[in-house]
Protein backbone atom coordinates (compact mmCIF):
# COMPACT_ATOMS: atom_id res chain seq x y z
CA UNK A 1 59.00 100.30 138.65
CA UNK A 2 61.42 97.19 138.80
CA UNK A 3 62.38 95.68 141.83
CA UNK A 4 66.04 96.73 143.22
CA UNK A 5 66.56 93.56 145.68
CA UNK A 6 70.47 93.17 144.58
CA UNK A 7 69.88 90.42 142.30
CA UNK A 8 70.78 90.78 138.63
CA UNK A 9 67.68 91.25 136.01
CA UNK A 10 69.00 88.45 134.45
CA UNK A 11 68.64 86.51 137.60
CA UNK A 12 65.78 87.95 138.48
CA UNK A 13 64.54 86.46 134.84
CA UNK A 14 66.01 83.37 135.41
CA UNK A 15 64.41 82.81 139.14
CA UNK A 16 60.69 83.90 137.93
CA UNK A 17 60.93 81.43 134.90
CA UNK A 18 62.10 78.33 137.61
CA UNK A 19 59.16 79.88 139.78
CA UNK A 20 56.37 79.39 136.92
CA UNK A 21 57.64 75.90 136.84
CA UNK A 22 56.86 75.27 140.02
CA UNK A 23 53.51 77.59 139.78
CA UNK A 24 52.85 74.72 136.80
CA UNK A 25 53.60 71.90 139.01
CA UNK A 26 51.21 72.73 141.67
CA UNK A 27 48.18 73.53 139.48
CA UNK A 28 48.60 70.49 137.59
CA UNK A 29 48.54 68.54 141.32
CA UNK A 30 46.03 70.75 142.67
CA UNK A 31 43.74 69.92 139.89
CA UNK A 32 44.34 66.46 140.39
CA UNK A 33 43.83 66.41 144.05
CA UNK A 34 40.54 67.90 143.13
CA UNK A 35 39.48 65.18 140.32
CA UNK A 36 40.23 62.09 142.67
CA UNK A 37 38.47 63.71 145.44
CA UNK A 38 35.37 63.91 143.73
CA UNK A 39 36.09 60.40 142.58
CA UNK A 40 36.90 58.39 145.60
CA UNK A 41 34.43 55.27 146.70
CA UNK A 42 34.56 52.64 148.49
CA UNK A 43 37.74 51.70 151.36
CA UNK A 44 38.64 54.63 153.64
CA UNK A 45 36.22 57.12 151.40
CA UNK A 46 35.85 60.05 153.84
CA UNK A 47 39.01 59.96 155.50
CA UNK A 48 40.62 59.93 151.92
CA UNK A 49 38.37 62.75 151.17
CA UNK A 50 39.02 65.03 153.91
CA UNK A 51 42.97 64.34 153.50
CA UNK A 52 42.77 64.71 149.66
CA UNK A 53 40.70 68.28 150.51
CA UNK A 54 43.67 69.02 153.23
CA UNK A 55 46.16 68.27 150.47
CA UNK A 56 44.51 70.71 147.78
CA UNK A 57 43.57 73.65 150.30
CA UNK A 58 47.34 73.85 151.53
CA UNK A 59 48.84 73.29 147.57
CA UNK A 60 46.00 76.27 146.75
CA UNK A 61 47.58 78.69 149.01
CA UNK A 62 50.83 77.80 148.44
CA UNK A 63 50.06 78.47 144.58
CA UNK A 64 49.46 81.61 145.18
CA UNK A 65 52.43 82.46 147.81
CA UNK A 66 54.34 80.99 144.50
CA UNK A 67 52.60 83.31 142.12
CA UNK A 68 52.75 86.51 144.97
CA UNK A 69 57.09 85.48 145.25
CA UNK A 70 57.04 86.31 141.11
CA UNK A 71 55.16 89.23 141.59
CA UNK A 72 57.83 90.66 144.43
CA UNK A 73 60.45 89.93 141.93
CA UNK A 74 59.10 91.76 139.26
CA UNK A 75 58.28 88.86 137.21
CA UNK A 76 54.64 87.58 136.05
CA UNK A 77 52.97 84.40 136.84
CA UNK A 78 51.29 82.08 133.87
CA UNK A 79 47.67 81.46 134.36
CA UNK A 80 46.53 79.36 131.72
CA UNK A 81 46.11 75.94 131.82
CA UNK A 82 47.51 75.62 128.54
CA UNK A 83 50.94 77.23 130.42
CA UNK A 84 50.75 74.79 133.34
CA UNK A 85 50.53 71.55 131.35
CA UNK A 86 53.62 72.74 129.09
CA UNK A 87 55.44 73.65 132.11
CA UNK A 88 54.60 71.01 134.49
CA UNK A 89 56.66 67.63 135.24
CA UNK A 90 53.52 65.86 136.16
CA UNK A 91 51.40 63.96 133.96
CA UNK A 92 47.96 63.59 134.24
CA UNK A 93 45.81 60.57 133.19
CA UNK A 94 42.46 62.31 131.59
CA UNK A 95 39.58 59.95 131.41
CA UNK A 96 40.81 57.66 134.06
CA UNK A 97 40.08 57.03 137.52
CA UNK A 98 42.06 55.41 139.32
CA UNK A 99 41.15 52.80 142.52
CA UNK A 100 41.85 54.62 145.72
CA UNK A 101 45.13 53.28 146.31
CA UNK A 102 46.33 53.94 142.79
CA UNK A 103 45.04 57.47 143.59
CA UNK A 104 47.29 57.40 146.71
CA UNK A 105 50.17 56.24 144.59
CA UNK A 106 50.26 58.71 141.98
CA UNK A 107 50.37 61.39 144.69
CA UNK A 108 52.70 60.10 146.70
CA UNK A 109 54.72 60.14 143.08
CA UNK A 110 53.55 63.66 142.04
CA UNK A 111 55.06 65.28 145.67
CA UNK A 112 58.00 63.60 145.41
CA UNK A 113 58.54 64.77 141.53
CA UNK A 114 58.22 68.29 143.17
CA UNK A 115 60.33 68.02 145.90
CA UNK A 116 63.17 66.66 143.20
CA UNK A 117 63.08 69.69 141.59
CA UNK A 118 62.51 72.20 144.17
CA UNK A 119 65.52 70.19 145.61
CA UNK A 120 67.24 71.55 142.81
CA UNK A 121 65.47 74.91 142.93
CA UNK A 122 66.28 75.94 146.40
CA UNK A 123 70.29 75.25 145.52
CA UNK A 124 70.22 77.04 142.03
CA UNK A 125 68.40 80.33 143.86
CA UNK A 126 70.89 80.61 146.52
CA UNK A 127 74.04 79.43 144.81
CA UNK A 128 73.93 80.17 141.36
CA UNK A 129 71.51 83.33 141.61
CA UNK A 130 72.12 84.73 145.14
CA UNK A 131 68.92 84.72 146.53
CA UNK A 132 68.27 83.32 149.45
CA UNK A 133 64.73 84.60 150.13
CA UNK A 134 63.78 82.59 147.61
CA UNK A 135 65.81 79.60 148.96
CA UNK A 136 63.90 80.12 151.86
CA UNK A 137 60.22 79.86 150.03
CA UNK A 138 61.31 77.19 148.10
CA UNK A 139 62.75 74.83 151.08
CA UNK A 140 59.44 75.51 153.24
CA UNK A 141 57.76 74.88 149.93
CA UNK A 142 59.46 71.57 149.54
CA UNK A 143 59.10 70.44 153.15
CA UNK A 144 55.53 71.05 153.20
CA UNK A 145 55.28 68.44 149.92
CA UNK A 146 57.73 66.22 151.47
CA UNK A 147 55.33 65.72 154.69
CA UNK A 148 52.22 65.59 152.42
CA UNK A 149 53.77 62.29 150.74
CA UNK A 150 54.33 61.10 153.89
CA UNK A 151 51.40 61.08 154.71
CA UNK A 152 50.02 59.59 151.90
CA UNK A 153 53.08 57.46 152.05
CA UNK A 154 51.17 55.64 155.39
CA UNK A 155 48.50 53.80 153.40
CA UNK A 156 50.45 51.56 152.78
CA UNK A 157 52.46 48.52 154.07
CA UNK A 158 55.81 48.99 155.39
CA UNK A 159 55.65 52.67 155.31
């Protein structure tokens, strides 16, 4: 049975396709939150590792508040990696690790990517596709990123 929220199909279509993107986006960082927390040595090695393990627990559950929001819409969620590296915007760097603060830095640069585009997201749902609790999830969605790269953001200098 399909959804009757008072939003189009074709929005509804439109909205669950934007929400896979940003389904990609966070598997893609959650996997690399994993990779350089199993990888970290040397300066500020546990407390990296505990906020790197904060920072992929909270991007785990909001991957699949993303994937439950295309469910309530009727829509279906990828699940491949295959999907989530042809959807994502981030890029990932296989075979490297990266020093700790290069680590930091492409993280800090990976949550701000998303919170671009859910920028963009959370205007597109309400104005151009008239849902708002979407608009909602998104802008919660992109706060909680924003305050991540802060706080990766405070390693270094001047932040």
């Amino acid at each position: 049975m399909k959804p009757d929220l008072g939003i189009s199909q074709e929005h509804l279509n439109e909205i669950n396709d934007l929400l896979n993107h940003v389904l990609a986006d966070g598997n893609v960082l959650y996997i690399k939150l994993r990779k350089f927390h199993w990888n970290l040595s040397g300066d500020n090695f546990m407390e990296l590792h505990k906020l790197f393990e904060e920072q992929y627990d909270a991007v785990a559950e909001a991957i699949d508040e993303v994937a439950e929001r295309i469910s309530t819409l009727g829509g279906i969620a990828i699940g491949t990696t295959s999907e989530f590296a042809e959807l994502s915007l981030l890029i990932e760097n296989p075979g490297k690790i990266p020093s700790n603060q290069e680590m930091i830095k492409e993280l800090v640069n990976d949550h701000e990517t998303i919170v671009k585009a859910l920028r963009k997201f959370v205007d597109d749902t309400e104005e151009k596709f008239g849902d708002k609790g979407t608009s909602d999830f998104l802008t919660a969605l992109m706060q909680a990123h924003e305050k991540m790269a802060w706080k990766l953001r405070k390693y270094f200098k001047g932040s």
